[in-house]
Protein backbone atom coordinates (compact mmCIF):
# COMPACT_ATOMS: atom_id res chain seq x y z
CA UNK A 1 -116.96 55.43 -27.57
CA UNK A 2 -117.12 51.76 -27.49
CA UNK A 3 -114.26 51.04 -29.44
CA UNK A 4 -112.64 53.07 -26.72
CA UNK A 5 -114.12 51.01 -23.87
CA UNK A 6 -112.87 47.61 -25.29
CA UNK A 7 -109.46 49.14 -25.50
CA UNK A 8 -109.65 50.19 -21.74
CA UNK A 9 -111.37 46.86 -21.03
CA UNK A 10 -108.46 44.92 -22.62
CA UNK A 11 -105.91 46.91 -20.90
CA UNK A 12 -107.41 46.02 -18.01
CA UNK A 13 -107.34 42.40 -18.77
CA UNK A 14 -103.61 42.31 -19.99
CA UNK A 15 -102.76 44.44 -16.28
CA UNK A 16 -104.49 41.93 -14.20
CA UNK A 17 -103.15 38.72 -15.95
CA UNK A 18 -99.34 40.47 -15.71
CA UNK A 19 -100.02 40.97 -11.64
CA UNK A 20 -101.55 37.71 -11.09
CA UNK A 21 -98.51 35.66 -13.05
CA UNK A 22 -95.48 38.02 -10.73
CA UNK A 23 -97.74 36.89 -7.70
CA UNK A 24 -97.52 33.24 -8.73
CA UNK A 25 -94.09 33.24 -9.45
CA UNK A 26 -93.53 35.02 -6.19
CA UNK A 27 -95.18 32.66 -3.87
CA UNK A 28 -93.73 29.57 -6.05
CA UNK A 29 -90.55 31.32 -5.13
CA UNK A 30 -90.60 31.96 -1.44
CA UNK A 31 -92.59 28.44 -0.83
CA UNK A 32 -89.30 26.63 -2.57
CA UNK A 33 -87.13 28.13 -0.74
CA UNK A 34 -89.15 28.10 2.96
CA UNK A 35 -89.38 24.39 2.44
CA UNK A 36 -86.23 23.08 0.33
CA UNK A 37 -84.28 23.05 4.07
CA UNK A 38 -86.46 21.58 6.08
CA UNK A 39 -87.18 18.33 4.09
CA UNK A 40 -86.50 15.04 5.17
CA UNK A 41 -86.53 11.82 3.12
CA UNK A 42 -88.24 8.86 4.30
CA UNK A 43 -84.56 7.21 4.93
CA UNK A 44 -83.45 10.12 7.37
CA UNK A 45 -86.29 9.95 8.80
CA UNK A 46 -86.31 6.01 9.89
CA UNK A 47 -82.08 6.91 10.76
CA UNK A 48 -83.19 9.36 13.29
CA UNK A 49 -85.75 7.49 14.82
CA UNK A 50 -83.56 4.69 15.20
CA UNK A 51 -81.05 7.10 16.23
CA UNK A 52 -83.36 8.73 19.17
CA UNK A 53 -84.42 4.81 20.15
CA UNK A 54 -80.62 4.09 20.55
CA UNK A 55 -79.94 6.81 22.68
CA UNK A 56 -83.32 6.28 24.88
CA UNK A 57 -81.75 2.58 25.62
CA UNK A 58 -78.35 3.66 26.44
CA UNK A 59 -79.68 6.23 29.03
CA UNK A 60 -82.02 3.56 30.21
CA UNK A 61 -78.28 1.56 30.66
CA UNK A 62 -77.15 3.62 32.85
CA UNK A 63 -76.73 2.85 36.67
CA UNK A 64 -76.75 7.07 37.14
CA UNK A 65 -79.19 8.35 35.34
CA UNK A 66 -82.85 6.63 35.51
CA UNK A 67 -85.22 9.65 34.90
CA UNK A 68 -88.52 8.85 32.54
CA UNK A 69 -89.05 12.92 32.47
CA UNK A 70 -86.32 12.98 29.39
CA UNK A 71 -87.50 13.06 25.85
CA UNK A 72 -84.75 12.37 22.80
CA UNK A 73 -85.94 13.91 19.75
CA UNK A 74 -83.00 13.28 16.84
CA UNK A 75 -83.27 15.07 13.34
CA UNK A 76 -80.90 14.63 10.71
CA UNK A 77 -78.17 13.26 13.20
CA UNK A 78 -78.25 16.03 15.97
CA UNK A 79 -80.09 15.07 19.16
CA UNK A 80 -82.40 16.99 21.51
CA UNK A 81 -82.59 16.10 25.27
CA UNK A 82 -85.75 17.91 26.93
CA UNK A 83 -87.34 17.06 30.05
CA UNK A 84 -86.68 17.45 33.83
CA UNK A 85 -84.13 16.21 36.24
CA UNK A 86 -83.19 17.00 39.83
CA UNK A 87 -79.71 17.74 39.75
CA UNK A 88 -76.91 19.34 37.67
CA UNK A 89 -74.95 16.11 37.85
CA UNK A 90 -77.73 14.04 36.00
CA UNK A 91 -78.58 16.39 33.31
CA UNK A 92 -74.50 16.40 32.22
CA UNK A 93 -74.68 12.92 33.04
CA UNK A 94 -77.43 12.40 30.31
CA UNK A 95 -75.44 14.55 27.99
CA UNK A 96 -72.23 12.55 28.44
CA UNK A 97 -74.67 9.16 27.64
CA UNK A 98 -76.44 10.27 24.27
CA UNK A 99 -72.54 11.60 23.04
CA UNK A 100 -71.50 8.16 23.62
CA UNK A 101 -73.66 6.76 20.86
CA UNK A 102 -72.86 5.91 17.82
CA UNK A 103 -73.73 8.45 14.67
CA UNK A 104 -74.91 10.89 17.25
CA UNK A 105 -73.70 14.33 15.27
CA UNK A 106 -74.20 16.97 17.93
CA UNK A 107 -76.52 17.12 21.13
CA UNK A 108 -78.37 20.17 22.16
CA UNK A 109 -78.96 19.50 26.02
CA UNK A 110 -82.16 21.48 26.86
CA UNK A 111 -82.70 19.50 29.88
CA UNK A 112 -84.36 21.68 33.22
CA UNK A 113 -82.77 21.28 36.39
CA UNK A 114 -85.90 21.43 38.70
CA UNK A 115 -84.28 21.71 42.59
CA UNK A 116 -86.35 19.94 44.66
CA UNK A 117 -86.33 22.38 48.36
């Protein structure tokens, strides 16, 4: 009887240590991969913030379009404009700007039109 227990016992043991080792290579797994795209080296990092600075001067440039409700957020070359203007004209205004500069790869305008009534 307690020769048979030990067996049971180390069946047990051998079980467990199988399911804990998939579950560790399963979560090593979907970590890599949830992460691997999203990286961004200390280098890309300093580009884009130079790139976002450039981009906040040359709309600052600009005779049309003086709005301080417009943040530039760049990553990995592509540019973000978010914020608030009052018209149509000055949100494709601001698009046509941060285009213009240099190294700028593509520009997602998510800049809100708020009519003023």
């Amino acid at each position: 009887m307690n020769n048979k227990s030990e067996n049971i016992g180390n069946g047990l043991k051998v079980i467990g240590v199988i399911v804990c080792l998939g579950a560790l290579t399963l979560t090593a797994g979907l970590t890599g991969c949830a992460s691997g795209s999203n990286r961004q080296s200390a280098s890309q990092r300093l580009d884009d913030n130079s790139l976002a600075e450039q981009v906040r001067e040359a709309l600052s440039a600009d005779r049309e379009y003086k709005f301080n409700d417009v943040q530039v957020v760049a990553y990995k070359g592509d540019v973000e404009l978010k914020g608030f203007v009052v018209t149509r004209a000055q949100k494709e205004s601001a698009g046509k700007v941060a285009r213009s500069v240099g190294n700028v790869q593509r520009i997602e305008n998510n800049i809100t039109v708020k009519e003023l009534n």
